[in-house]
PDB file of N, CA and C in Angstrom:
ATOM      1  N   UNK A   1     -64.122 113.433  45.346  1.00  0.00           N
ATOM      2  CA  UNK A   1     -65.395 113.531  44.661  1.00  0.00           C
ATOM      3  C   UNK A   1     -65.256 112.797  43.322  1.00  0.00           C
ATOM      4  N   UNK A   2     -65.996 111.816  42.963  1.00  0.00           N
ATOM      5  CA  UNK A   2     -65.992 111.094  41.805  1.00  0.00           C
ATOM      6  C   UNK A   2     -67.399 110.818  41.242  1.00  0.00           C
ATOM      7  N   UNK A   3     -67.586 111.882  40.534  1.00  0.00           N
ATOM      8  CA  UNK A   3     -68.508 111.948  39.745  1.00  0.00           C
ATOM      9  C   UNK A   3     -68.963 111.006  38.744  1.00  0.00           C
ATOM     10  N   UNK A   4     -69.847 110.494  38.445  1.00  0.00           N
ATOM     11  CA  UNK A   4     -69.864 109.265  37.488  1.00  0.00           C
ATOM     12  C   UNK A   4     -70.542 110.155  36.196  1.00  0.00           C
ATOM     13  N   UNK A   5     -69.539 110.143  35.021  1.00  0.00           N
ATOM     14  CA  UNK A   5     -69.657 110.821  33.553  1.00  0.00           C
ATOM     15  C   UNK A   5     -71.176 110.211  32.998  1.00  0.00           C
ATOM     16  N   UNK A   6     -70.947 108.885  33.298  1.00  0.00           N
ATOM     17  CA  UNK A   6     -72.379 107.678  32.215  1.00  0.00           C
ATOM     18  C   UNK A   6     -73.584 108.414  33.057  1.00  0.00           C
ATOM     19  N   UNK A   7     -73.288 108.196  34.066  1.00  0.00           N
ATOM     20  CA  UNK A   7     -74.700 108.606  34.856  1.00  0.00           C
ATOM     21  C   UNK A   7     -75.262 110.066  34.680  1.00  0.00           C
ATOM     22  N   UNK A   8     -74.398 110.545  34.847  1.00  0.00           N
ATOM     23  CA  UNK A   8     -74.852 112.515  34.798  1.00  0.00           C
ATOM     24  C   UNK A   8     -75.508 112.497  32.952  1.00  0.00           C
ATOM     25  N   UNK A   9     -74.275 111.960  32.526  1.00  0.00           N
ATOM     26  CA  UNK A   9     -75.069 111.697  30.779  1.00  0.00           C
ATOM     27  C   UNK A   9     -76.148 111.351  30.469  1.00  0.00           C
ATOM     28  N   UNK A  10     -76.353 110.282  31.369  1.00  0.00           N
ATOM     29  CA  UNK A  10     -77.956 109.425  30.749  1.00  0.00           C
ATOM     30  C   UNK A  10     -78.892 110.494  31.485  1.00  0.00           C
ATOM     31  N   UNK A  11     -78.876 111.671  32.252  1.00  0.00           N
ATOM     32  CA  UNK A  11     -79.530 112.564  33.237  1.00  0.00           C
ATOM     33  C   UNK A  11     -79.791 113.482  32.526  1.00  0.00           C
ATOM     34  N   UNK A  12     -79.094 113.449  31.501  1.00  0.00           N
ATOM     35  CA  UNK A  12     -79.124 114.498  30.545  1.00  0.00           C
ATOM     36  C   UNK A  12     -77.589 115.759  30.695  1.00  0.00           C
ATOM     37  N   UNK A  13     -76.985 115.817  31.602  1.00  0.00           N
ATOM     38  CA  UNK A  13     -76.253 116.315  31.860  1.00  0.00           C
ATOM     39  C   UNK A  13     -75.090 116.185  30.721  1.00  0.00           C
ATOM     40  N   UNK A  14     -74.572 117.393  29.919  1.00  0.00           N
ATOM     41  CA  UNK A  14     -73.239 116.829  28.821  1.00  0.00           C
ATOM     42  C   UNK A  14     -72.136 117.270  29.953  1.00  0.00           C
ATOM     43  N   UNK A  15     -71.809 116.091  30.599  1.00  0.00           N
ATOM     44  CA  UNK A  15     -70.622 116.387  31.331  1.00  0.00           C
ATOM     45  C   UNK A  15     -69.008 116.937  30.716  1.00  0.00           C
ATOM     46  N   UNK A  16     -69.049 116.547  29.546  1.00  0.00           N
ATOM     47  CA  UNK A  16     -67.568 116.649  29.124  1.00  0.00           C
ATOM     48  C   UNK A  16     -68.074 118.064  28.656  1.00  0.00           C
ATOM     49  N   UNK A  17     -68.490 118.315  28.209  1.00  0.00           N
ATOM     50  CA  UNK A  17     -69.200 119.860  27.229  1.00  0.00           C
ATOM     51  C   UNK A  17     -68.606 120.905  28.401  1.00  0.00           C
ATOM     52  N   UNK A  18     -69.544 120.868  29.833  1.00  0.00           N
ATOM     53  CA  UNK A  18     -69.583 121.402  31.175  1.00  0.00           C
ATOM     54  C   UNK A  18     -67.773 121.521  31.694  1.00  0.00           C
ATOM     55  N   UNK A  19     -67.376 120.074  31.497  1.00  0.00           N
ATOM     56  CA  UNK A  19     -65.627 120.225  32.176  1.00  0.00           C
ATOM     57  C   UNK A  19     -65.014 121.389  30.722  1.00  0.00           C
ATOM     58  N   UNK A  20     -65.563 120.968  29.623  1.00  0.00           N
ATOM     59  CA  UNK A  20     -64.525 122.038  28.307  1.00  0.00           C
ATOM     60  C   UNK A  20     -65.228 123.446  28.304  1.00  0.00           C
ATOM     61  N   UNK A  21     -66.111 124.111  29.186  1.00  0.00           N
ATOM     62  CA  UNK A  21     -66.767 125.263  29.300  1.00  0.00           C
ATOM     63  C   UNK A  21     -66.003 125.622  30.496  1.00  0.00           C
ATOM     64  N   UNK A  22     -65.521 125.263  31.742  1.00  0.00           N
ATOM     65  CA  UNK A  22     -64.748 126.031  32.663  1.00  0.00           C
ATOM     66  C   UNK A  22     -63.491 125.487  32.488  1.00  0.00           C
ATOM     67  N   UNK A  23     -62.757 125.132  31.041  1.00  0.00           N
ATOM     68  CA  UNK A  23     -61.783 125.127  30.998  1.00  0.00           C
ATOM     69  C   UNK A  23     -60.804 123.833  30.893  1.00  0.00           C
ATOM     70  N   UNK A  24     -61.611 122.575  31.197  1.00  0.00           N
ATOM     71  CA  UNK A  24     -60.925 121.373  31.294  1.00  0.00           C
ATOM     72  C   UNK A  24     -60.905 121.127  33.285  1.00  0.00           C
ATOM     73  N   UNK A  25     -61.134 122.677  33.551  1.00  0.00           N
ATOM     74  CA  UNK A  25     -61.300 121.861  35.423  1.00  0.00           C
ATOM     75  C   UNK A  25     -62.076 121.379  35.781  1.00  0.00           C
ATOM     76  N   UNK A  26     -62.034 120.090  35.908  1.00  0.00           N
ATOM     77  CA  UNK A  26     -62.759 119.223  36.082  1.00  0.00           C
ATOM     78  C   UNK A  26     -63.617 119.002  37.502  1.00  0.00           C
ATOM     79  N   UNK A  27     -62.642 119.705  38.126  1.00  0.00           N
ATOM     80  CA  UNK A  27     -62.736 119.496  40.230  1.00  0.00           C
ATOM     81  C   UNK A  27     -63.597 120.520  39.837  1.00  0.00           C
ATOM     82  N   UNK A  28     -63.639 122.034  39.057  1.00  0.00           N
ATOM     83  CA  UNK A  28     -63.932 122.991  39.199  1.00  0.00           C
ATOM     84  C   UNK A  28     -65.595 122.709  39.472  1.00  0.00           C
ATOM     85  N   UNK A  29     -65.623 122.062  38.080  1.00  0.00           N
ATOM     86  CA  UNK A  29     -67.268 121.764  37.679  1.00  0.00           C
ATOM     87  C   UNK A  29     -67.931 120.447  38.468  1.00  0.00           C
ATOM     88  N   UNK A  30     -67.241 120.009  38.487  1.00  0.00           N
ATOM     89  CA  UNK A  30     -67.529 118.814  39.937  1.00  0.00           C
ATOM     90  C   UNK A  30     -68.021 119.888  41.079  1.00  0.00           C
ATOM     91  N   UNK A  31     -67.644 120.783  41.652  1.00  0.00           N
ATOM     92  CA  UNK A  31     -67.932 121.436  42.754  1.00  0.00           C
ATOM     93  C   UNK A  31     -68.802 122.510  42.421  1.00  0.00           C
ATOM     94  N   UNK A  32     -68.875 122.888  41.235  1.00  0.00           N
ATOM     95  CA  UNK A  32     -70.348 123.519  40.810  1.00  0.00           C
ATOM     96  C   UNK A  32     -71.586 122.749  40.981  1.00  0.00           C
ATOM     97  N   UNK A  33     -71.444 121.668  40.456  1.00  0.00           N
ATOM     98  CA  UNK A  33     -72.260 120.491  40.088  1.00  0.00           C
ATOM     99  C   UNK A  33     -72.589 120.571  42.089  1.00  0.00           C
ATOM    100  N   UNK A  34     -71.619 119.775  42.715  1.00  0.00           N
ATOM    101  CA  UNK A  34     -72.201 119.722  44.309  1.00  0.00           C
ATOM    102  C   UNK A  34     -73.013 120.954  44.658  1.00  0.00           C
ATOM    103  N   UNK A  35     -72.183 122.147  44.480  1.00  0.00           N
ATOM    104  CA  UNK A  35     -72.847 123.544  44.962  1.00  0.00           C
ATOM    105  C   UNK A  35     -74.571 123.779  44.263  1.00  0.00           C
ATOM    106  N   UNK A  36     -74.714 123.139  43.159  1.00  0.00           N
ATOM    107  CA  UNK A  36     -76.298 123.017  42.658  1.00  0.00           C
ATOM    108  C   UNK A  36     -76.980 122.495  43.233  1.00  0.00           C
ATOM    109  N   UNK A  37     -76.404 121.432  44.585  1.00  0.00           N
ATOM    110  CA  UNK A  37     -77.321 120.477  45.113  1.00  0.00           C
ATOM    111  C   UNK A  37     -78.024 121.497  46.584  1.00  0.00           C
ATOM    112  N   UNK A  38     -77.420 122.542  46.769  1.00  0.00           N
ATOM    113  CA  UNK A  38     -77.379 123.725  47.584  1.00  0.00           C
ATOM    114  C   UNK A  38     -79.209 124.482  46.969  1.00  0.00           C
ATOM    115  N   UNK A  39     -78.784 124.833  45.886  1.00  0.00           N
ATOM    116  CA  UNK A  39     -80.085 125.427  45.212  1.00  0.00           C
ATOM    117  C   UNK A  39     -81.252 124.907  45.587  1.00  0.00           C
ATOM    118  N   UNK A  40     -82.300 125.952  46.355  1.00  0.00           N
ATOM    119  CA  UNK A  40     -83.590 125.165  46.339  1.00  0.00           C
ATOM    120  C   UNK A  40     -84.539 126.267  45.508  1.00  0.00           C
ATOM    121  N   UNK A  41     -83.955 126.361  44.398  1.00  0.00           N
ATOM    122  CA  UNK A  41     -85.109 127.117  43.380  1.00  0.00           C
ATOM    123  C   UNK A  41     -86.284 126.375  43.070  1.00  0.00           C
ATOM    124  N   UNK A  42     -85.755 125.268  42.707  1.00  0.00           N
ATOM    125  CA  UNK A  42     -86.778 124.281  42.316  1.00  0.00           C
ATOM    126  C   UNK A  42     -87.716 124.136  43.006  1.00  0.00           C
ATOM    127  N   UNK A  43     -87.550 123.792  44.263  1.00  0.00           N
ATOM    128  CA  UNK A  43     -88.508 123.660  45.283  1.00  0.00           C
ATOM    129  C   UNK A  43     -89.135 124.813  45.218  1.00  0.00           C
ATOM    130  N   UNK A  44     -88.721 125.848  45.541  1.00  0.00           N
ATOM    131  CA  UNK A  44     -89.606 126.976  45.682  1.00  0.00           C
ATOM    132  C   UNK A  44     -90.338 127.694  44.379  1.00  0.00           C
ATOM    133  N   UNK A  45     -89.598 126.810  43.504  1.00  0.00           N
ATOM    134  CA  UNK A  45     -90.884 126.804  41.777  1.00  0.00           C
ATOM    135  C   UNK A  45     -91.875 125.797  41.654  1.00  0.00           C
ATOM    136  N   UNK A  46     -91.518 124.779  42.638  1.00  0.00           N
ATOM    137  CA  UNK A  46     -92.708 123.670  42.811  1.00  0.00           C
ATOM    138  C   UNK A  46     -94.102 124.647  44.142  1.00  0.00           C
ATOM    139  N   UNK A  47     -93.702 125.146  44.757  1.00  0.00           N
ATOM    140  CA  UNK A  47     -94.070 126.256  45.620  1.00  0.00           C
ATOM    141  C   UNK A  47     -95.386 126.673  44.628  1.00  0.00           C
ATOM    142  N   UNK A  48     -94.646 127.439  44.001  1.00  0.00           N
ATOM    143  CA  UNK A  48     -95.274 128.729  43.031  1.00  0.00           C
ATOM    144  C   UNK A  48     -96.437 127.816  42.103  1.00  0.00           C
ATOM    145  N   UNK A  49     -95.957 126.733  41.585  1.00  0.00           N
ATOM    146  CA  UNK A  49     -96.838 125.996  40.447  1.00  0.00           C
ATOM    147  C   UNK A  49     -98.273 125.730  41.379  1.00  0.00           C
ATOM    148  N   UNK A  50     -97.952 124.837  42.763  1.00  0.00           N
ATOM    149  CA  UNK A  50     -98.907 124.415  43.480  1.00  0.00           C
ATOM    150  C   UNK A  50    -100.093 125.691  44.141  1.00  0.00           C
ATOM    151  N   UNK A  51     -98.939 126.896  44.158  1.00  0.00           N
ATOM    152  CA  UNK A  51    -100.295 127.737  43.905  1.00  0.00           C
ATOM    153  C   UNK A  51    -100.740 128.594  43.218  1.00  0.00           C
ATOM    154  N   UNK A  52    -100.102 127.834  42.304  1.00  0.00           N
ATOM    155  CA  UNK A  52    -100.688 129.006  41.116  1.00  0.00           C
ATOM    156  C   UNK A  52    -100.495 130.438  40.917  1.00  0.00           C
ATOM    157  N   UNK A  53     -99.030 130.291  41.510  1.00  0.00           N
ATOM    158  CA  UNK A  53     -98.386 131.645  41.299  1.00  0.00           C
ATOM    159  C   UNK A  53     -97.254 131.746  39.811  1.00  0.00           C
ATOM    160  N   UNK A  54     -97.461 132.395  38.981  1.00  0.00           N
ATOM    161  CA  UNK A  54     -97.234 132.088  37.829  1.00  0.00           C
ATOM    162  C   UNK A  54     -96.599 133.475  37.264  1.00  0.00           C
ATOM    163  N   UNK A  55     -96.431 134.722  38.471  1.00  0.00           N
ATOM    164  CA  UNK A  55     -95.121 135.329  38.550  1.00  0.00           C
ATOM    165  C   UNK A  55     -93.752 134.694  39.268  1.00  0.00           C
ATOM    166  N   UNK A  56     -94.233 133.886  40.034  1.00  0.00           N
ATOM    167  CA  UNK A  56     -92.916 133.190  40.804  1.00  0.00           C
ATOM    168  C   UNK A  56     -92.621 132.332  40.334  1.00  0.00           C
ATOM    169  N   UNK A  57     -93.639 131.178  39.621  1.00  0.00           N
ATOM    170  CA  UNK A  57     -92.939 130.329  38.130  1.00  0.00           C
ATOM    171  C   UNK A  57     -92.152 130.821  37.492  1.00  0.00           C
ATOM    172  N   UNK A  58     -92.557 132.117  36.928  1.00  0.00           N
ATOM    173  CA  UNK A  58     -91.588 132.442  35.807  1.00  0.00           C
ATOM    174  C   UNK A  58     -90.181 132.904  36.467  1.00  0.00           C
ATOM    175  N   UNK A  59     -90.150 134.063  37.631  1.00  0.00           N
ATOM    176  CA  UNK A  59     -88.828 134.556  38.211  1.00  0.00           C
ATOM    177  C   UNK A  59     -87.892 132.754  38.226  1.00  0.00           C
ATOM    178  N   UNK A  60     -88.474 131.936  38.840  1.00  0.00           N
ATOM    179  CA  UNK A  60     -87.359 131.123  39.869  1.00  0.00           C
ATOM    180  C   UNK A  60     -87.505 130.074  38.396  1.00  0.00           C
ATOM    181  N   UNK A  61     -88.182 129.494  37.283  1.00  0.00           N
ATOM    182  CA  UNK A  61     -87.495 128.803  36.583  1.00  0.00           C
ATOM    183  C   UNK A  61     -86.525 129.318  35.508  1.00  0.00           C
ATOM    184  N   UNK A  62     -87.050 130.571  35.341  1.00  0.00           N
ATOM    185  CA  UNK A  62     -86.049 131.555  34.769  1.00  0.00           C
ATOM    186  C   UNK A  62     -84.899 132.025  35.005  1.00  0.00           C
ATOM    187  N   UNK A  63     -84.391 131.848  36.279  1.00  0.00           N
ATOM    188  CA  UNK A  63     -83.215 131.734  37.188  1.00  0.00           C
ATOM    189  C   UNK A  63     -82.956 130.016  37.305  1.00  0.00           C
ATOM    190  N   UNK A  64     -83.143 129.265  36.857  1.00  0.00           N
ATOM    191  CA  UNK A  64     -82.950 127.743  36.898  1.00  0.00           C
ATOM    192  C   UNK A  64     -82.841 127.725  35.724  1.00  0.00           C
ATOM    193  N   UNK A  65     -83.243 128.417  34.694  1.00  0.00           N
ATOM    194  CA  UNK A  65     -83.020 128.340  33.497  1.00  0.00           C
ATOM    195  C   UNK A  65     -81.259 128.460  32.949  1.00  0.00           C
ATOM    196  N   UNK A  66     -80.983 129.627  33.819  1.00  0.00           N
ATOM    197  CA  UNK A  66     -79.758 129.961  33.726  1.00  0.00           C
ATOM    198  C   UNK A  66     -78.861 129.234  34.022  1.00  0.00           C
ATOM    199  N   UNK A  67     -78.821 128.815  35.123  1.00  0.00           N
ATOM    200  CA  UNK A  67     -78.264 127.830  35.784  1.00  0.00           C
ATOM    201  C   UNK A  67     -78.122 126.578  35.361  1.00  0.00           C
ATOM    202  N   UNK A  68     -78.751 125.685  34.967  1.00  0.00           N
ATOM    203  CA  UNK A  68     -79.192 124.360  33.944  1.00  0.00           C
ATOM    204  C   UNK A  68     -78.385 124.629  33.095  1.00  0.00           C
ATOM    205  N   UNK A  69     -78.083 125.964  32.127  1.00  0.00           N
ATOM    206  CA  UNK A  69     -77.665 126.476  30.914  1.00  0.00           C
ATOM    207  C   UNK A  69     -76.293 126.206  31.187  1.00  0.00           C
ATOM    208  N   UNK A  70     -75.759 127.267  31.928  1.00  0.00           N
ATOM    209  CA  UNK A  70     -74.332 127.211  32.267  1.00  0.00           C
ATOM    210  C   UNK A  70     -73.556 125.674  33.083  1.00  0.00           C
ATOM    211  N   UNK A  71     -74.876 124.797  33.659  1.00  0.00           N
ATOM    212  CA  UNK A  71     -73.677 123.413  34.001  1.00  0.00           C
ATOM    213  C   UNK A  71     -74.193 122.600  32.929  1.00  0.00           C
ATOM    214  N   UNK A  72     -74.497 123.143  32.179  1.00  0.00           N
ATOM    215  CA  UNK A  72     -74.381 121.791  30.542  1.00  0.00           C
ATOM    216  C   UNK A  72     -75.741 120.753  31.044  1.00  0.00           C
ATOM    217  N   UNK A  73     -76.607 121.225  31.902  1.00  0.00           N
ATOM    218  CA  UNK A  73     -77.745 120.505  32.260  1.00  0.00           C
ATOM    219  C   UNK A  73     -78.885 120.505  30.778  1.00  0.00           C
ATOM    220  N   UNK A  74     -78.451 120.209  29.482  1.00  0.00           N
ATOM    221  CA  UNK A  74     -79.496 120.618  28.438  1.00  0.00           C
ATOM    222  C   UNK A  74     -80.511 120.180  28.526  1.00  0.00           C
ATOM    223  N   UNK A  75     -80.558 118.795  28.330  1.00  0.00           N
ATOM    224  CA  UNK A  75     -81.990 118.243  28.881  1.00  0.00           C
ATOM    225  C   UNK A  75     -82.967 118.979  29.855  1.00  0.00           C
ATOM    226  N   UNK A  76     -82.709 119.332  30.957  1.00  0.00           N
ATOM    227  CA  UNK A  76     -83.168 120.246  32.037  1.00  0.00           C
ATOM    228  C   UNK A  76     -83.460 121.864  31.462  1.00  0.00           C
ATOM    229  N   UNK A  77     -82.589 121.954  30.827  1.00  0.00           N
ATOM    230  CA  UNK A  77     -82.181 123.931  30.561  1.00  0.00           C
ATOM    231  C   UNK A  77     -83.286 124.160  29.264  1.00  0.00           C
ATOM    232  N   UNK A  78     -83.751 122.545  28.412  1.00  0.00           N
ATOM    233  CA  UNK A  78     -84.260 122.665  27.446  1.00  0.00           C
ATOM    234  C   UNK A  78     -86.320 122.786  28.142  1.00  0.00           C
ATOM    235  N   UNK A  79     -86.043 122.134  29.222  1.00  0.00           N
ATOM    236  CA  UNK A  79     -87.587 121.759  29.509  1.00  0.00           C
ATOM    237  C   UNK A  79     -87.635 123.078  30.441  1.00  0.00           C
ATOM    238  N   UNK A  80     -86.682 124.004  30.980  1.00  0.00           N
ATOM    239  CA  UNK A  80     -86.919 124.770  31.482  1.00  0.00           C
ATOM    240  C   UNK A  80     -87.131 126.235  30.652  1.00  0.00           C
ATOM    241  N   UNK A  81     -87.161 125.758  29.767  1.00  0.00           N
ATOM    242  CA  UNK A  81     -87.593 127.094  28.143  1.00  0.00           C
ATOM    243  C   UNK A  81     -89.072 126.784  28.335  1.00  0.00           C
ATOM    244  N   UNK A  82     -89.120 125.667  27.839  1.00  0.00           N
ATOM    245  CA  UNK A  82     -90.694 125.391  27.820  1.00  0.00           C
ATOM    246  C   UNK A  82     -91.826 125.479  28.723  1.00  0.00           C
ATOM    247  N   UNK A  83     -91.217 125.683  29.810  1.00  0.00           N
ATOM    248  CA  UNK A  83     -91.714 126.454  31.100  1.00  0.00           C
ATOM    249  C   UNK A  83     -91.972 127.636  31.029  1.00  0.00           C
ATOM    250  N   UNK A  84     -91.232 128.576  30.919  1.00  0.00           N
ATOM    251  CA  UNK A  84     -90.789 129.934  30.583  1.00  0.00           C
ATOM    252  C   UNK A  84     -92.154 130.229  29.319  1.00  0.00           C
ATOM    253  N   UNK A  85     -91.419 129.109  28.020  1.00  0.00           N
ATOM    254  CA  UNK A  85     -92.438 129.821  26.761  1.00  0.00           C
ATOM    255  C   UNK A  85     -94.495 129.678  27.478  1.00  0.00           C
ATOM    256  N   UNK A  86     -94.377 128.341  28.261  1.00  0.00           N
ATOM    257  CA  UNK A  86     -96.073 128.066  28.211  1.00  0.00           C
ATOM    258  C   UNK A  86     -96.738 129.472  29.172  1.00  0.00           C
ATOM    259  N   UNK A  87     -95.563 129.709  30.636  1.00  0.00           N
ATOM    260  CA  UNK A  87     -95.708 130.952  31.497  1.00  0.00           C
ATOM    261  C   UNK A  87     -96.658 132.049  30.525  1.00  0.00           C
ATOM    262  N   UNK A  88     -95.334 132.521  29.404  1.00  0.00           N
ATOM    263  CA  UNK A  88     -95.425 133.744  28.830  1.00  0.00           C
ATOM    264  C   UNK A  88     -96.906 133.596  28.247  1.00  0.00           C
ATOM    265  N   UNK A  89     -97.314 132.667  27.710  1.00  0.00           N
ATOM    266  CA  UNK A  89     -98.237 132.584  26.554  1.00  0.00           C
ATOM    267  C   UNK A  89     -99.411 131.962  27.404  1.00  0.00           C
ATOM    268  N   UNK A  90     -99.369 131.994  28.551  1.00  0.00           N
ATOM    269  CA  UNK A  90    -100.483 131.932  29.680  1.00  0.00           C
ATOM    270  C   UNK A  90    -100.880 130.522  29.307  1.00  0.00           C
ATOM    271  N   UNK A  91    -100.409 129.552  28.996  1.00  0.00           N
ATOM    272  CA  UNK A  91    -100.872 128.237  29.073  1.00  0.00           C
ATOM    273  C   UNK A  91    -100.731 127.744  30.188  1.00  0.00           C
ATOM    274  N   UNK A  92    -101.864 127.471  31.122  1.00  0.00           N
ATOM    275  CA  UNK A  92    -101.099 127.016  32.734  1.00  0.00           C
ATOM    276  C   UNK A  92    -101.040 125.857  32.851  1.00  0.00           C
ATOM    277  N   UNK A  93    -101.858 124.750  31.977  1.00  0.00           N
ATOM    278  CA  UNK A  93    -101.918 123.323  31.731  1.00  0.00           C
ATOM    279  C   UNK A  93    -100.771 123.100  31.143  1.00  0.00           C
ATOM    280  N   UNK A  94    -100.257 123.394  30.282  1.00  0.00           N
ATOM    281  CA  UNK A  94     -98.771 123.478  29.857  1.00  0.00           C
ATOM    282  C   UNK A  94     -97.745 123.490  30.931  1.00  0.00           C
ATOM    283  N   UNK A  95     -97.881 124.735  31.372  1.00  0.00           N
ATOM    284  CA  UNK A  95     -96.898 124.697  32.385  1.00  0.00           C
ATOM    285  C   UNK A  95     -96.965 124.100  33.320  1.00  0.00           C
ATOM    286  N   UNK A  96     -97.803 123.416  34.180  1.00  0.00           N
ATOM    287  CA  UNK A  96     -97.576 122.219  34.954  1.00  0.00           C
ATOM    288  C   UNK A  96     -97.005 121.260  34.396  1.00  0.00           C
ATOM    289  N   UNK A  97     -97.889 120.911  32.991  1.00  0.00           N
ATOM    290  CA  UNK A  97     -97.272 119.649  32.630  1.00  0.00           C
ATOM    291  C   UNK A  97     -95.936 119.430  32.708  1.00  0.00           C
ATOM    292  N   UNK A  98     -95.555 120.872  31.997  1.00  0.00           N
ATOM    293  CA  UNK A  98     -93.808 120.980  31.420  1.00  0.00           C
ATOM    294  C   UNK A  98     -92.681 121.186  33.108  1.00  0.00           C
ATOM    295  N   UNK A  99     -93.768 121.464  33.830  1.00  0.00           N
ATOM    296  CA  UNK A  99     -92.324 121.543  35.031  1.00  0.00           C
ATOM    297  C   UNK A  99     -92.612 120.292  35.783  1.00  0.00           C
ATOM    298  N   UNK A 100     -93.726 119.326  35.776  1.00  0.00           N
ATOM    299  CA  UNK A 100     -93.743 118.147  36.225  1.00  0.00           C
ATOM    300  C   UNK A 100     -92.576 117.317  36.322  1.00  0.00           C
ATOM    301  N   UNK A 101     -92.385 117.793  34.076  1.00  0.00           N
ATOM    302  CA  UNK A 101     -91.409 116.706  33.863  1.00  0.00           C
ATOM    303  C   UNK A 101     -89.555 117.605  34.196  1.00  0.00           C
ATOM    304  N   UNK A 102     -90.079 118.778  34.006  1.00  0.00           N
ATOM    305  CA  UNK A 102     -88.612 119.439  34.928  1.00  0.00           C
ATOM    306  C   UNK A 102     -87.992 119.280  36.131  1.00  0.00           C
ATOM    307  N   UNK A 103     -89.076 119.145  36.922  1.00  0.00           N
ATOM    308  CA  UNK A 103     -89.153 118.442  38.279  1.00  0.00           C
ATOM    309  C   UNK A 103     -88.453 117.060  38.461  1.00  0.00           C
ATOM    310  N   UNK A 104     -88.804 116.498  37.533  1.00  0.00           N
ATOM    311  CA  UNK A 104     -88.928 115.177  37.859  1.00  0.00           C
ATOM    312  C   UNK A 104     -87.114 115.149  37.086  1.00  0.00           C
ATOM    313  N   UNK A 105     -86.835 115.790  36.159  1.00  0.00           N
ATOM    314  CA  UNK A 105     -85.578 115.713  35.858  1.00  0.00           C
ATOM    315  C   UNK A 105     -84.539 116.492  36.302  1.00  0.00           C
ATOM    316  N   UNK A 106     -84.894 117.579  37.190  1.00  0.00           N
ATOM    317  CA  UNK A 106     -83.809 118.011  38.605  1.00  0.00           C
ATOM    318  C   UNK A 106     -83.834 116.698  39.221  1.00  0.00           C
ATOM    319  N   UNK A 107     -84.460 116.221  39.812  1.00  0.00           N
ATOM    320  CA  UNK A 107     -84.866 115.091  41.254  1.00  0.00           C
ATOM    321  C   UNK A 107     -83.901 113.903  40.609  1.00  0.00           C
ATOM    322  N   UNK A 108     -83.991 113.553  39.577  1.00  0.00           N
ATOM    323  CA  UNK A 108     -82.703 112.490  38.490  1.00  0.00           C
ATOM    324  C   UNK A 108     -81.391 113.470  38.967  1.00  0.00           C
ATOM    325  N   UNK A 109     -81.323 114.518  38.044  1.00  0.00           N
ATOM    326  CA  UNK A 109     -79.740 114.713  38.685  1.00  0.00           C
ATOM    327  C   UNK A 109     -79.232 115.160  39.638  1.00  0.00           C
ATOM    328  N   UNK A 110     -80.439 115.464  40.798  1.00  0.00           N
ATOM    329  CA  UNK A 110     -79.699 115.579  41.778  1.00  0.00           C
ATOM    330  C   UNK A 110     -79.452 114.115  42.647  1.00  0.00           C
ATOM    331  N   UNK A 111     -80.139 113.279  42.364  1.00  0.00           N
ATOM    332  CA  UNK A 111     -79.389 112.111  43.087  1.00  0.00           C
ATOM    333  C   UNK A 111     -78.339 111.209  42.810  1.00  0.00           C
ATOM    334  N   UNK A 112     -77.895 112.001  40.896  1.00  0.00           N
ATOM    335  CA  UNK A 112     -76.518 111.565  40.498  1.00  0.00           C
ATOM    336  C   UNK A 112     -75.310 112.339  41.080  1.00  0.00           C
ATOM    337  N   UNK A 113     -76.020 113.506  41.047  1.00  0.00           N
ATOM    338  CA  UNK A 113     -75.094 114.526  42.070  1.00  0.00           C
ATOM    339  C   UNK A 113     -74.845 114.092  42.997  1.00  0.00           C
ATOM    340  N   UNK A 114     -75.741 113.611  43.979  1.00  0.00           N
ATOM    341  CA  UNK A 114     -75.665 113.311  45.443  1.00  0.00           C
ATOM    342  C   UNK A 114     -74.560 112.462  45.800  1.00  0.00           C
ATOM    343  N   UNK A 115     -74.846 111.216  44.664  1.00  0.00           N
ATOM    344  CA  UNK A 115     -74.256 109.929  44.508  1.00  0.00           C
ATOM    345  C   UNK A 115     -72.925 110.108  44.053  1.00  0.00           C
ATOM    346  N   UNK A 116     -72.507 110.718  43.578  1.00  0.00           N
ATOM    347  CA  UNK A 116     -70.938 111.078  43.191  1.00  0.00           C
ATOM    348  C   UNK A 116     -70.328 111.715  44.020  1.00  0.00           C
ATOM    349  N   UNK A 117     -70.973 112.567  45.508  1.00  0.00           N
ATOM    350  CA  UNK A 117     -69.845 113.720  45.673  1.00  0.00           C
ATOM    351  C   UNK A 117     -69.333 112.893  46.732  1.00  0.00           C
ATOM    352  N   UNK A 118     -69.976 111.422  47.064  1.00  0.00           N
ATOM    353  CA  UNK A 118     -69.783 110.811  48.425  1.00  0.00           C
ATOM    354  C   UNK A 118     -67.970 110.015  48.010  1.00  0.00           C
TER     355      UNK A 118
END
């Protein structure tokens, strides 16, 4: 598995941050990183947005929230707050907007993901 560092970076991903958070194992977080490509939260928060279910927005990006957090996904973990904050504060134009672009920046790293584990 050879992960490409530049690429996951420009994705927003702090890869080196992610390898010095489980320790320097590098394979470790490499195989976290694959095992995320497993997750279909997203999808099933794209689910929830399209119908305007906006208890299941909040459960499943709020659980992606976490997740984003802990593999050093900031870029992602940051737009997935702003999801969360527009939810809470009932902005629903917000919150499309804001998981559009969340969406659209899972769908980036997962095809850096994809592209590295080959």
């Amino acid at each position: 598995m050879a992960m490409d560092r530049d690429t996951l970076t420009e994705c927003g991903v702090c890869y080196d941050e992610g390898v010095e958070k489980f320790l320097g194992e590098k394979e470790l977080y490499n195989e976290l990183l694959v095992n995320f490509l497993t997750d279909n939260t997203f999808d099933e928060a794209k689910s929830c947005v399209e119908n305007e279910d906006y208890e299941g927005v909040l459960r499943t990006i709020h659980a992606m929230k976490s997740v984003t957090g802990t593999l050093c996904m900031n870029k992602l973990y940051r737009k997935c707050c702003q999801v969360v904050d527009a939810v809470r504060a009932k902005e629903f134009a917000c919150t499309r907007s804001a998981f559009d672009e969340a969406y659209g920046m899972y769908k980036t790293i997962f095809k850096a993901i994809e592209a590295g584990k080959e």
